[in-house]
C-alpha atoms as a PDB file:
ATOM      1  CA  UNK A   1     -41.943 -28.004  40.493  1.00  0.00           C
ATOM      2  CA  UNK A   2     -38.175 -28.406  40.187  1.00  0.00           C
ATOM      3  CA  UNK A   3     -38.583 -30.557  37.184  1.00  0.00           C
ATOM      4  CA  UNK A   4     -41.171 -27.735  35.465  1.00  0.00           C
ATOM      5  CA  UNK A   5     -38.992 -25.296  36.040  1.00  0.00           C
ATOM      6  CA  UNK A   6     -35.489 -27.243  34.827  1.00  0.00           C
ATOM      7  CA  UNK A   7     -37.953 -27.751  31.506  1.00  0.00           C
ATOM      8  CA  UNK A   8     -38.832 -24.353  31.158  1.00  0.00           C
ATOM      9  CA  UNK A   9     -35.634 -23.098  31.099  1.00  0.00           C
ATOM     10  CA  UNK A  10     -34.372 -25.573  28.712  1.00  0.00           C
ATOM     11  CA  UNK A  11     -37.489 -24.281  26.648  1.00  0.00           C
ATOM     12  CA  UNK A  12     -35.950 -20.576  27.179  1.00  0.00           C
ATOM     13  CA  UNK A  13     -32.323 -21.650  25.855  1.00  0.00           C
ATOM     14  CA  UNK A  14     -33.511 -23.521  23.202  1.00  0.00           C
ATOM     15  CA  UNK A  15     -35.521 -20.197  21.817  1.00  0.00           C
ATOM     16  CA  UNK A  16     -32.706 -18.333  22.518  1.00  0.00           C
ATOM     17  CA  UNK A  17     -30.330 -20.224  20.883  1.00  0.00           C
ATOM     18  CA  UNK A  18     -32.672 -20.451  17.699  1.00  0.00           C
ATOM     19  CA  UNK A  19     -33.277 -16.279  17.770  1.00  0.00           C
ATOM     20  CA  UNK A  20     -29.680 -16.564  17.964  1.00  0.00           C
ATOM     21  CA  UNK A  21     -29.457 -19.001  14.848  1.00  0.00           C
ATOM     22  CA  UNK A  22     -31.650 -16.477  12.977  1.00  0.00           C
ATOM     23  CA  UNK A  23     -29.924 -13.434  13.472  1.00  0.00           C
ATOM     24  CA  UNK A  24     -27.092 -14.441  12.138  1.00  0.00           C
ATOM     25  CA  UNK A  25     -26.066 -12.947   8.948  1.00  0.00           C
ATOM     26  CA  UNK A  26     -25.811 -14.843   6.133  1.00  0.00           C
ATOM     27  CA  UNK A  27     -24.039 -14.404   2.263  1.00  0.00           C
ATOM     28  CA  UNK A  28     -26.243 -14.889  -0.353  1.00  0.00           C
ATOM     29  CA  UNK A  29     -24.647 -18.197  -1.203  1.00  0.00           C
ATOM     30  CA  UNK A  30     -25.452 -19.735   2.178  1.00  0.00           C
ATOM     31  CA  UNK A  31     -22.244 -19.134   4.471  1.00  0.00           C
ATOM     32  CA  UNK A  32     -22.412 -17.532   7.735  1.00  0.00           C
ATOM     33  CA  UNK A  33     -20.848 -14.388   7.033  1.00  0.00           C
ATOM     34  CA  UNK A  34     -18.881 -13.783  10.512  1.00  0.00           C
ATOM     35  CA  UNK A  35     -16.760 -17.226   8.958  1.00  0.00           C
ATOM     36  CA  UNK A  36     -16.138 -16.030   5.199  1.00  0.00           C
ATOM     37  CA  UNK A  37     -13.706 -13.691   3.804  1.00  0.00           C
ATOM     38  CA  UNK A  38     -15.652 -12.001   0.575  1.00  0.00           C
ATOM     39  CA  UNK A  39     -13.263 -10.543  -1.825  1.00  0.00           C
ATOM     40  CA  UNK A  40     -14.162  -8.812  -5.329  1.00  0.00           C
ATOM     41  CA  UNK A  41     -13.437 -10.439  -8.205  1.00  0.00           C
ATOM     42  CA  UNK A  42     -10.540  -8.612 -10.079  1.00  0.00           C
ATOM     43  CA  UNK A  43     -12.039  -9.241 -13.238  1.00  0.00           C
ATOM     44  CA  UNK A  44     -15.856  -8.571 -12.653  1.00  0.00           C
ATOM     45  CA  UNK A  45     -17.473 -11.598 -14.761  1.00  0.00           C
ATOM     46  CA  UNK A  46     -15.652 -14.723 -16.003  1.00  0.00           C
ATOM     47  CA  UNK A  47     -15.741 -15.777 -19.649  1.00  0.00           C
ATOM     48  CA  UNK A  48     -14.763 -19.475 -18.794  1.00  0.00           C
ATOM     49  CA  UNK A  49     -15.758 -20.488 -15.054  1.00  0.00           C
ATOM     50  CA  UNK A  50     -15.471 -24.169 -15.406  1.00  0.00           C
ATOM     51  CA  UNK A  51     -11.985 -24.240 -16.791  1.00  0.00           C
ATOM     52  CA  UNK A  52      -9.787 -24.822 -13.544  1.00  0.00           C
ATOM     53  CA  UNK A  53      -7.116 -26.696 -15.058  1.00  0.00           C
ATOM     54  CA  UNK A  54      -3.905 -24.909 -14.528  1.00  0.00           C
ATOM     55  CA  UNK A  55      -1.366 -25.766 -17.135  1.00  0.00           C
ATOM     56  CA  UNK A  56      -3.520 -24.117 -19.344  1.00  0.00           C
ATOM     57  CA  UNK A  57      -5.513 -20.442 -19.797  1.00  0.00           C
ATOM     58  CA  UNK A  58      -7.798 -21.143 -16.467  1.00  0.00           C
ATOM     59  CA  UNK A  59     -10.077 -18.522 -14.787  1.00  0.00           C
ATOM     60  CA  UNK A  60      -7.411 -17.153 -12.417  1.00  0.00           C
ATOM     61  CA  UNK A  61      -9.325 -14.906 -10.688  1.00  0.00           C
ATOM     62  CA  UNK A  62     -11.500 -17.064  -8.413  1.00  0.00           C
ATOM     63  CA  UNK A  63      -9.387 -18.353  -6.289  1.00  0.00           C
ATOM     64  CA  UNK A  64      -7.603 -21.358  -7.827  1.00  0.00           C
ATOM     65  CA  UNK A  65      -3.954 -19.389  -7.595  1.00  0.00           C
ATOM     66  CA  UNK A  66      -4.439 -18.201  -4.035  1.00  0.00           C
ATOM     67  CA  UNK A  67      -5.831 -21.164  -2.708  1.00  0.00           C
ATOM     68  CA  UNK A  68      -5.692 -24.373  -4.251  1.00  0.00           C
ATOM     69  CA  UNK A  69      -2.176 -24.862  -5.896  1.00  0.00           C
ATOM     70  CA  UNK A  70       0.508 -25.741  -3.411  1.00  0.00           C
ATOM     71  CA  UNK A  71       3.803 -23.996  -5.182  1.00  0.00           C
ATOM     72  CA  UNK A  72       7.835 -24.936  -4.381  1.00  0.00           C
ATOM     73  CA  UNK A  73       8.341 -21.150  -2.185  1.00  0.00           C
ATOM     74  CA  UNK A  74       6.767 -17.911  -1.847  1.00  0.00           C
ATOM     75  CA  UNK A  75       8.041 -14.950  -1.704  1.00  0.00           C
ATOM     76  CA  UNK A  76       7.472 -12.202   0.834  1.00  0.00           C
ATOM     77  CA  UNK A  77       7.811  -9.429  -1.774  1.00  0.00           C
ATOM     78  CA  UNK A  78       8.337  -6.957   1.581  1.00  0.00           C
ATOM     79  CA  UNK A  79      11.224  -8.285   2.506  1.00  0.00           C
ATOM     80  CA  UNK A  80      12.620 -10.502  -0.576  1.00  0.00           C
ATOM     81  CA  UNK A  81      12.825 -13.548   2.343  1.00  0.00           C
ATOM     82  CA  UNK A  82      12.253 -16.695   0.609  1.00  0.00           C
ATOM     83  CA  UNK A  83       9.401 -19.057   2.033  1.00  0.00           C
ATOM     84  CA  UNK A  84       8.958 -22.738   1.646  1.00  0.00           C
ATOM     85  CA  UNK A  85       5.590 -24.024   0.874  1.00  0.00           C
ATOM     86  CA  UNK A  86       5.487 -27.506  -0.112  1.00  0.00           C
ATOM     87  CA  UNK A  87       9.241 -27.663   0.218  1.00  0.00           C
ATOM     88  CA  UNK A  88      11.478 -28.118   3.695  1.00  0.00           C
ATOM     89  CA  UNK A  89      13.561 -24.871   2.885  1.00  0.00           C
ATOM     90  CA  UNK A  90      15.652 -23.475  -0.351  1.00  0.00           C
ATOM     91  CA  UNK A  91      17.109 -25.397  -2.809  1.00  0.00           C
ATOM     92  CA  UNK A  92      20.536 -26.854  -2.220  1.00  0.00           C
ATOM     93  CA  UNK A  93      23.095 -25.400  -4.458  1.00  0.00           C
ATOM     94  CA  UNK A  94      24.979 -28.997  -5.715  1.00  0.00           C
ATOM     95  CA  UNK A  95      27.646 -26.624  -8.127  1.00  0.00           C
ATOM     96  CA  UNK A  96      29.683 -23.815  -8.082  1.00  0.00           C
ATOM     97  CA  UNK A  97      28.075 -22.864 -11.582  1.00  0.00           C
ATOM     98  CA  UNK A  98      24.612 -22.492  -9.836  1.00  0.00           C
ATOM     99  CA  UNK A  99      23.168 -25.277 -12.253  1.00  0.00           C
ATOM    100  CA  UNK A 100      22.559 -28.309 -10.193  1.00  0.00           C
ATOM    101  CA  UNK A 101      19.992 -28.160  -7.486  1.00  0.00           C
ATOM    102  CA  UNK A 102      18.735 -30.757  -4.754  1.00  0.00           C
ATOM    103  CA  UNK A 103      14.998 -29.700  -4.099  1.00  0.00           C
ATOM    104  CA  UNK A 104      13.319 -31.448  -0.621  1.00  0.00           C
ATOM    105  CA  UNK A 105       9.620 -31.723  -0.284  1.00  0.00           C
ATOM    106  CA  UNK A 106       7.360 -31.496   2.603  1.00  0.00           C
ATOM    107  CA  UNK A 107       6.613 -35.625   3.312  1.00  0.00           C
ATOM    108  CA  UNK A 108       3.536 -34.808   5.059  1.00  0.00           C
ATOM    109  CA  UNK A 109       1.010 -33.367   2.564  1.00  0.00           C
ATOM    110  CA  UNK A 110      -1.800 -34.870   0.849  1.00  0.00           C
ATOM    111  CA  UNK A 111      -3.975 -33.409  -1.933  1.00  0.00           C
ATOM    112  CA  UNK A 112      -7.390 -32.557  -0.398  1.00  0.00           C
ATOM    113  CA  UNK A 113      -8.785 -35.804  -1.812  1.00  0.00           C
ATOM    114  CA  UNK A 114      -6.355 -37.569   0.788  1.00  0.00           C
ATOM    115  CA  UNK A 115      -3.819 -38.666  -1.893  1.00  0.00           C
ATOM    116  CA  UNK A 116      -0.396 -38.115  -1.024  1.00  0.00           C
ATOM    117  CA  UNK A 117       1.768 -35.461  -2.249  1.00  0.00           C
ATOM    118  CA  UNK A 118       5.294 -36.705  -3.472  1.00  0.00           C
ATOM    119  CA  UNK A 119       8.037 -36.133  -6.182  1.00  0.00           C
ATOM    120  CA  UNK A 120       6.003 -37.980  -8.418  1.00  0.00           C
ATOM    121  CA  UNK A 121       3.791 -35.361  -8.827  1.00  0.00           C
ATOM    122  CA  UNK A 122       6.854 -32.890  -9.210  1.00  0.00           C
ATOM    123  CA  UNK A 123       8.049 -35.434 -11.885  1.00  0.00           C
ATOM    124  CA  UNK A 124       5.062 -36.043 -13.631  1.00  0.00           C
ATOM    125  CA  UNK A 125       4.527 -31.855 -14.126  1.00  0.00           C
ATOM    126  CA  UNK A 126       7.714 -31.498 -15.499  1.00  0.00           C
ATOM    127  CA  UNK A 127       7.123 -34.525 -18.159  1.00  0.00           C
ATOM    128  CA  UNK A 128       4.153 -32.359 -18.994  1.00  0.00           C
ATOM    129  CA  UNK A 129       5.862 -29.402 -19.674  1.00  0.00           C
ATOM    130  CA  UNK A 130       8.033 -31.074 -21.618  1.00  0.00           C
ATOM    131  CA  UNK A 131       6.001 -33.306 -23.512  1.00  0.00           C
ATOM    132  CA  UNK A 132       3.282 -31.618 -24.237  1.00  0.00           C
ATOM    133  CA  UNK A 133       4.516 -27.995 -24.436  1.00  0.00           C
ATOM    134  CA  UNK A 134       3.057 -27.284 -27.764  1.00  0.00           C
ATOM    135  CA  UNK A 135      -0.369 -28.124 -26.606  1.00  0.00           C
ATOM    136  CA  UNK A 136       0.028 -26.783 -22.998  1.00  0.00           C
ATOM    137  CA  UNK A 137      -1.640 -23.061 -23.004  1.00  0.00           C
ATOM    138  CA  UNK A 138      -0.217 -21.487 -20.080  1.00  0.00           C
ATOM    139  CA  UNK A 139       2.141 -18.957 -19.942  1.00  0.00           C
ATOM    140  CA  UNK A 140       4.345 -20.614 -17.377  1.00  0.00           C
ATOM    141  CA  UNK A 141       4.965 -23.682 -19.428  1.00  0.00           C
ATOM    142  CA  UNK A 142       7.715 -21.708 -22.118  1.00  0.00           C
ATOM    143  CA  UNK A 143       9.339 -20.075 -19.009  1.00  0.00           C
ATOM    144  CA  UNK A 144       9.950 -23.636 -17.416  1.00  0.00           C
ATOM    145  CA  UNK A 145      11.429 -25.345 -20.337  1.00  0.00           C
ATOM    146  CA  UNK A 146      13.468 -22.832 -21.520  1.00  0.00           C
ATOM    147  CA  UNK A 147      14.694 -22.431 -17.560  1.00  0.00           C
ATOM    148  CA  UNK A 148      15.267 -26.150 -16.928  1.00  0.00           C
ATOM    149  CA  UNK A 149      17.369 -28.892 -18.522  1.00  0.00           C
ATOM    150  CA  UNK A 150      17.505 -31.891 -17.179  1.00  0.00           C
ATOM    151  CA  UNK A 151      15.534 -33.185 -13.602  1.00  0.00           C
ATOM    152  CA  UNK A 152      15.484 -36.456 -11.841  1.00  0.00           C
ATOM    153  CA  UNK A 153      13.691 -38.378  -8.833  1.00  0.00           C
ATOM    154  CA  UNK A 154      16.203 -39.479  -6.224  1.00  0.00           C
ATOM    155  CA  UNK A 155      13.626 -40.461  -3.844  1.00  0.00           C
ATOM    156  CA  UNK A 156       9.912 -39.911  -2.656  1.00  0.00           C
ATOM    157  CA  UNK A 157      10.486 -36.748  -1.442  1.00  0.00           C
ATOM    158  CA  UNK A 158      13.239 -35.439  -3.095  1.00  0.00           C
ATOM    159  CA  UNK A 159      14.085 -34.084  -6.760  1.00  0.00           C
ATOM    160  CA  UNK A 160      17.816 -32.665  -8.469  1.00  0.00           C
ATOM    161  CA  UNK A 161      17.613 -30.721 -11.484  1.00  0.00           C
ATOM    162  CA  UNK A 162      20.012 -28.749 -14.086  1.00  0.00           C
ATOM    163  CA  UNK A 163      19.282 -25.666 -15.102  1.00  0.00           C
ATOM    164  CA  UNK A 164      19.947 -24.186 -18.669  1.00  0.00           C
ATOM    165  CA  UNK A 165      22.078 -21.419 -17.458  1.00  0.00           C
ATOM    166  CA  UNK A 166      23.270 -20.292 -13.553  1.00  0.00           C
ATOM    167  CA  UNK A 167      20.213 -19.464 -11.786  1.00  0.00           C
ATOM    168  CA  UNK A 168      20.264 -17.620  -9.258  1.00  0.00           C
ATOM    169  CA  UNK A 169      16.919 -16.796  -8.906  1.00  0.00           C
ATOM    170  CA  UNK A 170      15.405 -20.288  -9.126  1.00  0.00           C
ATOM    171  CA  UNK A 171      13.366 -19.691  -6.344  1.00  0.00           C
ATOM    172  CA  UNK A 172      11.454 -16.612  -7.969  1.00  0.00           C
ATOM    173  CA  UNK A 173      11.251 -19.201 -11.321  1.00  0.00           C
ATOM    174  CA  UNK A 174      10.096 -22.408  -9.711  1.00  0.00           C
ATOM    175  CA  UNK A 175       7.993 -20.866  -7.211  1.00  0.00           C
ATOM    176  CA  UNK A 176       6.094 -17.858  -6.417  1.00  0.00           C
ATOM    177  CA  UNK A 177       7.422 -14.241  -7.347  1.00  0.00           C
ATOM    178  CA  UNK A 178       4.330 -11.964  -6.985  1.00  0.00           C
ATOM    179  CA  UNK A 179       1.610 -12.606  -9.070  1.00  0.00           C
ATOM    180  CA  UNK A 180       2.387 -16.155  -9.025  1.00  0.00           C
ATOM    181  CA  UNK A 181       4.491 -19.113 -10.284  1.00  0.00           C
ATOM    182  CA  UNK A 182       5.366 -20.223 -13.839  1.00  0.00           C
ATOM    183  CA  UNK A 183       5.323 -24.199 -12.253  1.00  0.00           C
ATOM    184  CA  UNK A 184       2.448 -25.178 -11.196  1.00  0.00           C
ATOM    185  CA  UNK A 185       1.980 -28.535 -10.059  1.00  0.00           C
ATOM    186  CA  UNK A 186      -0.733 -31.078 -10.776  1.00  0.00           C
ATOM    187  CA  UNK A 187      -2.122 -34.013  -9.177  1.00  0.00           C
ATOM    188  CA  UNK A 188      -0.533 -37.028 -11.468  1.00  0.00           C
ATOM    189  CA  UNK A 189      -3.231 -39.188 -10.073  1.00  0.00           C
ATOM    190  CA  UNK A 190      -5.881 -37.329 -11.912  1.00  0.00           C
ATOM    191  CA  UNK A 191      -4.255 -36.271 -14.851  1.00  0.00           C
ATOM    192  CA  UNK A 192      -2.533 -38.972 -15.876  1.00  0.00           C
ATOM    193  CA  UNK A 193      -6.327 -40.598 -16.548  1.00  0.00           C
ATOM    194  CA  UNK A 194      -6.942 -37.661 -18.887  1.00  0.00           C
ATOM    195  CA  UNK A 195      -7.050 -39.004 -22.618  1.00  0.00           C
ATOM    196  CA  UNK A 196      -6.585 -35.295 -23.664  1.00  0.00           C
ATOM    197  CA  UNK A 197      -4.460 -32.843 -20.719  1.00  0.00           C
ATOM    198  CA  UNK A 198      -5.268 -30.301 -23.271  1.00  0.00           C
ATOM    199  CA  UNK A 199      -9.092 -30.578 -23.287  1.00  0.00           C
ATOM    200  CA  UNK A 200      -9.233 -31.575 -19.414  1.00  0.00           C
ATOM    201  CA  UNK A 201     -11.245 -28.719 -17.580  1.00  0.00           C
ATOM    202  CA  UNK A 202     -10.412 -29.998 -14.098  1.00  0.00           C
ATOM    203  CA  UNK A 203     -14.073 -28.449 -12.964  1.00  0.00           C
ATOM    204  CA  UNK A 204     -13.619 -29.399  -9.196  1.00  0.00           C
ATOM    205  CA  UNK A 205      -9.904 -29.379  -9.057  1.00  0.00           C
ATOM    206  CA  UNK A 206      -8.269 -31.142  -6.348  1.00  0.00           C
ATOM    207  CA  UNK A 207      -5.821 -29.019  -4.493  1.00  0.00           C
ATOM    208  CA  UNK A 208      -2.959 -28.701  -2.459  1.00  0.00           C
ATOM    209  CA  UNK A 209      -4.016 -25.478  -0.664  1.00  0.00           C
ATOM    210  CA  UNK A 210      -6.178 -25.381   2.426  1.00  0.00           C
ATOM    211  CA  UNK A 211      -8.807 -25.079   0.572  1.00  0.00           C
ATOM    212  CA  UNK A 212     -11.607 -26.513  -1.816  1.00  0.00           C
ATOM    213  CA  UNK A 213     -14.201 -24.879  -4.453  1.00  0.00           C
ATOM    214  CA  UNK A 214     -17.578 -26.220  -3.306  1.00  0.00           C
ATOM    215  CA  UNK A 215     -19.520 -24.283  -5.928  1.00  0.00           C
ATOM    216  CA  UNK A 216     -19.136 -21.662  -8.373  1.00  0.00           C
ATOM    217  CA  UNK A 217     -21.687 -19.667 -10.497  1.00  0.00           C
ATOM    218  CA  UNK A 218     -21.726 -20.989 -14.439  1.00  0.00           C
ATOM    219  CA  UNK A 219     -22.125 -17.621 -15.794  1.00  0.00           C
ATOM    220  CA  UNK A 220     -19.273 -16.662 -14.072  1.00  0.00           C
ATOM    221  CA  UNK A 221     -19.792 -14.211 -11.245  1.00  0.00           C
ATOM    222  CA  UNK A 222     -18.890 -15.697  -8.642  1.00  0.00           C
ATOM    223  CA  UNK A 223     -17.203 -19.141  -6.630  1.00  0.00           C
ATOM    224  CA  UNK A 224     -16.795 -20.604  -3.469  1.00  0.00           C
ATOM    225  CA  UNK A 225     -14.315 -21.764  -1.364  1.00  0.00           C
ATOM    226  CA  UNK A 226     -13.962 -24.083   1.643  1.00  0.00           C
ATOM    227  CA  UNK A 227     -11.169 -24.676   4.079  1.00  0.00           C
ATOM    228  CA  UNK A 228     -10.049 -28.308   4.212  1.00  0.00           C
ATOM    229  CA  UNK A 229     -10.662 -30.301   7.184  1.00  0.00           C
ATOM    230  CA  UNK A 230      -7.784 -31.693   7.072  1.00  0.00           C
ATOM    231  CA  UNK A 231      -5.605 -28.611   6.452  1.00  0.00           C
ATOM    232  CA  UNK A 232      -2.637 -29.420   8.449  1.00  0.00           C
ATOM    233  CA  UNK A 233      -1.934 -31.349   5.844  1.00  0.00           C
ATOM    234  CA  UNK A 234      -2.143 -28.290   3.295  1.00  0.00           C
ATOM    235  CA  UNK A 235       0.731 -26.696   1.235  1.00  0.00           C
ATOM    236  CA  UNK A 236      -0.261 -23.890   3.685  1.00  0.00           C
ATOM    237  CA  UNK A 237      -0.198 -26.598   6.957  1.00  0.00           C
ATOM    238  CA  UNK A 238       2.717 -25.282   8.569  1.00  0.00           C
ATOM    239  CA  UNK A 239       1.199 -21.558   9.335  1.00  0.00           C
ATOM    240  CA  UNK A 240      -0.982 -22.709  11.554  1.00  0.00           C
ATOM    241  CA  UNK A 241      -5.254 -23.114  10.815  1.00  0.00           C
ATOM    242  CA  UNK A 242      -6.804 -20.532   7.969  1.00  0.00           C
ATOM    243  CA  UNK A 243      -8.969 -18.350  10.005  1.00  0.00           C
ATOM    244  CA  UNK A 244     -11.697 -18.158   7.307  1.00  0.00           C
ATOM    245  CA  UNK A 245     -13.763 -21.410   6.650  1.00  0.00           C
ATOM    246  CA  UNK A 246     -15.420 -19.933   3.636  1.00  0.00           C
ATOM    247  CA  UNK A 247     -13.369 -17.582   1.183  1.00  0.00           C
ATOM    248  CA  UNK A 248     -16.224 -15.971  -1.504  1.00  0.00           C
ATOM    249  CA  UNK A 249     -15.295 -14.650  -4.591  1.00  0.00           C
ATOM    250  CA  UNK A 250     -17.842 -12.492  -6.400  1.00  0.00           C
ATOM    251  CA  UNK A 251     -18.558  -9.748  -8.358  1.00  0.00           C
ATOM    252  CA  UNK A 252     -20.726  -6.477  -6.859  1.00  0.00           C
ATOM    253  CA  UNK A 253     -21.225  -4.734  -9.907  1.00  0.00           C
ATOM    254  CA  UNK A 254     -19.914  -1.636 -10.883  1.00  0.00           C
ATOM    255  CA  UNK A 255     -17.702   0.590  -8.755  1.00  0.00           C
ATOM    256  CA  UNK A 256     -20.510   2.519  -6.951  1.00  0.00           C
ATOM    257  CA  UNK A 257     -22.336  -0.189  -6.496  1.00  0.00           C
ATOM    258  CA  UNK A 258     -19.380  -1.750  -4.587  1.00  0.00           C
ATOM    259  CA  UNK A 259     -18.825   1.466  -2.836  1.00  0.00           C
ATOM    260  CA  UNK A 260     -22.276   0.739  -1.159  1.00  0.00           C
ATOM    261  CA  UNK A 261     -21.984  -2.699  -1.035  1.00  0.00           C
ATOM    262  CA  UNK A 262     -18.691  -2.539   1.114  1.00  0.00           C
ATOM    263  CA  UNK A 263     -19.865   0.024   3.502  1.00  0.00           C
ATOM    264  CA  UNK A 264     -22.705  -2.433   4.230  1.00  0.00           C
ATOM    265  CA  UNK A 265     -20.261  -4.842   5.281  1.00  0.00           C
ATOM    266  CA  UNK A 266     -20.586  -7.315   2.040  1.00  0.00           C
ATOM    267  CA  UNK A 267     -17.591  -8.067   1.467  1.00  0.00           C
ATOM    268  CA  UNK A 268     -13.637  -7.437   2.636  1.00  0.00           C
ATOM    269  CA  UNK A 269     -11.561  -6.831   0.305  1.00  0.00           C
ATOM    270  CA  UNK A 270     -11.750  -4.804  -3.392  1.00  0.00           C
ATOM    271  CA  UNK A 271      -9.317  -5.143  -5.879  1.00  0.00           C
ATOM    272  CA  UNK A 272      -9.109  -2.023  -8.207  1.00  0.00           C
ATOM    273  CA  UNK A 273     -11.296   0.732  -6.191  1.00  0.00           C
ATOM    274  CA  UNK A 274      -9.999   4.285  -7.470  1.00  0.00           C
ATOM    275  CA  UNK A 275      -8.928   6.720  -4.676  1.00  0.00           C
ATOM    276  CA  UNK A 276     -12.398   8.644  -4.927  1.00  0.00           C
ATOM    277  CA  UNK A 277     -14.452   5.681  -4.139  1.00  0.00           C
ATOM    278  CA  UNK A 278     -12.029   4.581  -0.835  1.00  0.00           C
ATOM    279  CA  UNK A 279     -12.611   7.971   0.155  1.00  0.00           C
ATOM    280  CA  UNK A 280     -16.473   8.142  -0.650  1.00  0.00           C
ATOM    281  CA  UNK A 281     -16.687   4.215   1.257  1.00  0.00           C
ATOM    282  CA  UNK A 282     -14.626   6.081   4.297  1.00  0.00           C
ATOM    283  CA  UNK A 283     -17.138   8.925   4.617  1.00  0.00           C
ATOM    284  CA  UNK A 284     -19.793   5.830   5.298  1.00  0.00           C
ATOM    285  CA  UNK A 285     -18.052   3.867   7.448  1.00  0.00           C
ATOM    286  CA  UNK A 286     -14.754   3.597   9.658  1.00  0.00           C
ATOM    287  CA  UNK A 287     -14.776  -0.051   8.958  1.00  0.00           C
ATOM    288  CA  UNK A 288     -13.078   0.962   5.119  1.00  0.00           C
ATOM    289  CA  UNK A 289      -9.692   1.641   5.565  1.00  0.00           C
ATOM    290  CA  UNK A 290      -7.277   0.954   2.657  1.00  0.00           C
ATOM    291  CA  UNK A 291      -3.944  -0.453   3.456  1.00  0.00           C
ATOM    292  CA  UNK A 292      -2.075   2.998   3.566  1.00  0.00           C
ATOM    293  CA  UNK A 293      -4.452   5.665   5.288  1.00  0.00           C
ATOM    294  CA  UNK A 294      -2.276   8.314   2.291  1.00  0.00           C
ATOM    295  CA  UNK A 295      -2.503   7.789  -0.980  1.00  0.00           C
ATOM    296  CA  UNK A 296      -0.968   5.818  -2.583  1.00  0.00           C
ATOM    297  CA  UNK A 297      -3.479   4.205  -0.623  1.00  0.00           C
ATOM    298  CA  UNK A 298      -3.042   0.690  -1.962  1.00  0.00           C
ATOM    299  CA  UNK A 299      -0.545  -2.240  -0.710  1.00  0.00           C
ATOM    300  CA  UNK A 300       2.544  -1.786  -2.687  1.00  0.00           C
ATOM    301  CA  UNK A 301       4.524  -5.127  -2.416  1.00  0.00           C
ATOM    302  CA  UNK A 302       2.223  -8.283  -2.154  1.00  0.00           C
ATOM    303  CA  UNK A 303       0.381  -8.064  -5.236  1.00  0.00           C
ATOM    304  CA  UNK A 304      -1.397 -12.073  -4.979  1.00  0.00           C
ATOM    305  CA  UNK A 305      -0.477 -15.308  -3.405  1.00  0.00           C
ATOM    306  CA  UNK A 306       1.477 -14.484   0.063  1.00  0.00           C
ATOM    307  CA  UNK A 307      -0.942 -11.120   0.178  1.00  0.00           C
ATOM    308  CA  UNK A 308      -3.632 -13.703   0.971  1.00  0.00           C
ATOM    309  CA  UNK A 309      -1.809 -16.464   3.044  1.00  0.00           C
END
């Protein structure tokens, strides 16, 4: 009888446990929703989904600038403060001209296909720049080779460089300022196999960030994300784990649409919604505050990167 009754109630938990399994909610791309952060896509549909390589025009609204490249510092645009990402902390200021730097990097990251990160991929992004700037289409790639003159490997971890004039700002220039960074650093171990950096799409890029693009939608709608199992070894490793393990960027249509869509719990975070529509999605559910409960009702100072870290 004991032995009946220990069975049925292992019967009983195990059709709990699958009612369970079945009520949770999923997005439409297969993620259990309670673990992904949905955000709308800031430019509705992509023209050129596949192109993720990021020293040159790359669809920079899914993701790839928030969460895949590891940059030199962010900024907290709140405060002004100054935050290493893939470096130990500012650069050091070798002159009393404000030419010469000393940059340290982080000697425990690894790309998220378990390569390591070092000054040789530093190194090897600035030869790009520099070689190949007439080829190279993004817009960073002028800024960084007007801004720097001369740069050097002094060891594994560690970089000096001479600026083209005092700089002051170099870590604005180098690394993140709002909307992101002009230097954005590649893998060498992938790209220096490319016959053609110009041509190279860089479909599933490997990343630096705690996260990884599992899939995306070829006509252009939509991508998604996945945090890194090993993130601790991230460019974002140091904040402690990503709470997300999904991020989902997609498009909901036009702004009604969205307006419904949110109040339904769909997805997080809009990009653009005008002030009627926040207050239309507020009249359907409490869940839909903006950031500022008065207009302006948007957030005024972290417009990309540290917004989302």
């Amino acid at each position: 009888a004991a032995e009946a009754a220990q069975s049925d109630a292992e019967e009983a938990k195990a059709a709990a446990e699958e009612a369970m399994a079945e009520e949770v909610a999923m997005t439409d791309v297969g993620t259990p929703r309670h673990e992904t952060v949905v955000v709308q896509t800031f430019d509705r549909q992509s023209s050129n989904p596949d192109q993720h390589n990021y020293i040159m025009n790359y669809d920079i609204w899914r993701g790839i600038r928030e969460l895949c490249i590891g940059y030199l510092w962010e900024t907290d645009t709140g405060t002004g403060e100054t935050i290493p990402e893939v470096t130990t902390g500012p650069a050091e200021v070798l002159d009393d001209d404000h030419t010469m730097f000393r940059i340290t990097l982080r000697d425990d990251l690894l790309w998220s296909d378990g390569e390591p990160f070092t000054a040789d991929d530093v190194i090897y992004t600035l030869d790009t720049y520099f070689g190949q700037k007439d080829k190279l289409t993004y817009w960073g790639v002028g800024t960084v080779t007007g801004y720097v003159k001369e740069y050097s490997k002094i060891d594994d971890y560690t970089i000096e460089l001479e600026t083209t004039h005092p700089a002051y700002d170099i870590h604005s220039v180098l690394g993140v300022n709002t909307w992101g960074s002009s230097f954005n650093i590649v893998p060498k171990h992938i790209f220096e196999q490319q016959a053609d950096i110009s041509e190279f799409r860089n479909t599933q890029p490997v990343c630096l960030g705690p996260y990884t693009m599992t899939e995306f939608d070829p006509s252009g709608y939509w991508a998604l994300w996945e945090r890194r199992e090993d993130w601790k070894n991230s460019a974002w490793g140091w904040q402690g784990e990503p709470k997300a393990k999904y991020v989902l960027y997609k498009d909901f249509g036009t702004e009604e649409k969205r307006v419904l869509a949110l109040t339904r719990n769909l997805y997080d975070v809009d990009t653009f919604m005008s002030p009627d529509s926040i207050k239309a999605a507020q009249e359907y559910s409490e869940l839909a505050p903006p950031w500022n409960p008065k207009v302006p009702s948007h957030n005024m100072d972290d417009a990309c990167q540290y917004g989302i870290l």
